[in-house]
Protein backbone atom coordinates (compact mmCIF):
# COMPACT_ATOMS: atom_id res chain seq x y z
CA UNK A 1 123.78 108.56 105.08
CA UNK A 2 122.72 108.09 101.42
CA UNK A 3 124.91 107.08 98.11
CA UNK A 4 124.81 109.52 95.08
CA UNK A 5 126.02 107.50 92.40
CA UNK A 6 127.90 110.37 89.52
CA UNK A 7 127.26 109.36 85.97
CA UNK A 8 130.04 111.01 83.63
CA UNK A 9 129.39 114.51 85.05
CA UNK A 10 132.66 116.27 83.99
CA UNK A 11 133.96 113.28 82.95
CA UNK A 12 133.40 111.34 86.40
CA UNK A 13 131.95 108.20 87.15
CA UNK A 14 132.33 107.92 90.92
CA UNK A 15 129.99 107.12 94.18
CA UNK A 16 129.58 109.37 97.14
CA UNK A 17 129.11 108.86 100.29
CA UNK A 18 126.96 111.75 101.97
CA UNK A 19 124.68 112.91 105.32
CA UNK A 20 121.99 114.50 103.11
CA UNK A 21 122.24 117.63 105.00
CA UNK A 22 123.92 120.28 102.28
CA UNK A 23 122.59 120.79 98.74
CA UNK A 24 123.80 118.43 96.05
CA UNK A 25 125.65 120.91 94.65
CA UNK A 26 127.51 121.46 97.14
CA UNK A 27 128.08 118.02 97.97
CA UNK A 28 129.73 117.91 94.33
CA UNK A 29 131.39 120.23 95.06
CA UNK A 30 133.16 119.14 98.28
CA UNK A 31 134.02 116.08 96.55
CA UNK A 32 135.64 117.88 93.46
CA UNK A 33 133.22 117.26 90.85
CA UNK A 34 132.45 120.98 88.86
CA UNK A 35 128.85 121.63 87.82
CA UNK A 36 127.62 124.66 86.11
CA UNK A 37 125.87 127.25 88.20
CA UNK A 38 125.37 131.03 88.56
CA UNK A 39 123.02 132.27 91.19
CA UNK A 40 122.63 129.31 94.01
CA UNK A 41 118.94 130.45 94.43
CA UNK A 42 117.18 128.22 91.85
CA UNK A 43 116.18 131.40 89.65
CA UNK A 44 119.05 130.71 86.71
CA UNK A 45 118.56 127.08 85.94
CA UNK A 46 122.52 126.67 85.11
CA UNK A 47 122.97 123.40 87.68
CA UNK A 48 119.98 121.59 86.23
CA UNK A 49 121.34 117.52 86.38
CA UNK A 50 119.23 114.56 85.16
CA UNK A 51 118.21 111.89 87.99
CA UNK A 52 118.17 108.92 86.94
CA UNK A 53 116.98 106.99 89.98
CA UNK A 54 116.18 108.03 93.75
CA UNK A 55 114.25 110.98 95.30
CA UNK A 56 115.48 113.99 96.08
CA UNK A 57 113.94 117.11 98.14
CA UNK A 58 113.79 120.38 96.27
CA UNK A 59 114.00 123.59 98.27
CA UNK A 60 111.89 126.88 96.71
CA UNK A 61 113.08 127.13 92.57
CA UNK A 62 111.46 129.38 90.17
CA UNK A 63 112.53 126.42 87.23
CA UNK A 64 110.21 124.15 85.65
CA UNK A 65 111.63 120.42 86.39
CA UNK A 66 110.87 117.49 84.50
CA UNK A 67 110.29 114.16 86.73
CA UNK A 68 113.35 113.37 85.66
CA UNK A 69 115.88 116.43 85.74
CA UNK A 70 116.73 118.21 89.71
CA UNK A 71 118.10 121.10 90.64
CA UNK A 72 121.49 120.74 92.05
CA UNK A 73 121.62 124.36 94.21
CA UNK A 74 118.26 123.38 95.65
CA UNK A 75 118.09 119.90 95.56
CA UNK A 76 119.20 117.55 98.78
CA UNK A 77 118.55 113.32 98.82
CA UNK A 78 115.80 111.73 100.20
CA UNK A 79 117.14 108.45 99.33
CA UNK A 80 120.14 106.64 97.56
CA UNK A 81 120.22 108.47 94.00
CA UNK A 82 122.03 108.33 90.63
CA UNK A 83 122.58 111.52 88.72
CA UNK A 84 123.76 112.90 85.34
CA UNK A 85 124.14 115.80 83.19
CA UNK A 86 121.06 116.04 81.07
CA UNK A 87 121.63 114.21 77.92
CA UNK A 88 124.40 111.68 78.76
C-alpha cells in the first residue's frame, strides 16, 4: 500500500491511501479529485502533475518529463509520493 499525499490539486489537500496497482489518474479519480486529461495514452500531455517527492513508474508516454513533473494516465507509485499541479 503506498500514501499519495494531494497538494491543492482542484483545490484539495488530502492523503490517499492506495495498492499501487491502477494509474494515478485513476486513483484520483476514484477518490474524487478531477485532473485534466484527454487521451489516457500518454500522447496529449493534458494530466501532466508535478511530484514533489517519491518515485513513481511510468508506463510507455510520447511526453518529455522533467525529473520533477509525471504523467498521471501513465504513471503508478513506486513508493509513498506527494503530488501537485505544476506551478502550485
Amino acid at each position: 500500500m503506498f500514501i499519495i499525499d494531494v497538494e491543492g490539486i482542484n483545490g484539495k489537500t488530502e492523503t490517499l491511501y492506495v495498492e499501487g496497482e491502477h494509474s494515478i489518474l485513476t486513483e484520483l479519480e476514484n477518490h474524487n479529485i478531477v485532473v485534466d486529461y484527454n487521451c489516457r495514452q500518454g500522447h496529449c500531455g493534458c494530466c501532466i502533475l508535478q511530484l514533489i517527492s517519491g518515485e513513481v513508474y511510468h508506463k510507455d508516454n510520447l511526453i518529455d518529463l522533467s525529473n520533477d513533473e509525471l504523467l498521471a494516465c501513465r504513471a503508478t507509485p513506486m513508493s509513498d509520493i506527494k503530488i501537485s499541479e505544476r506551478g502550485y
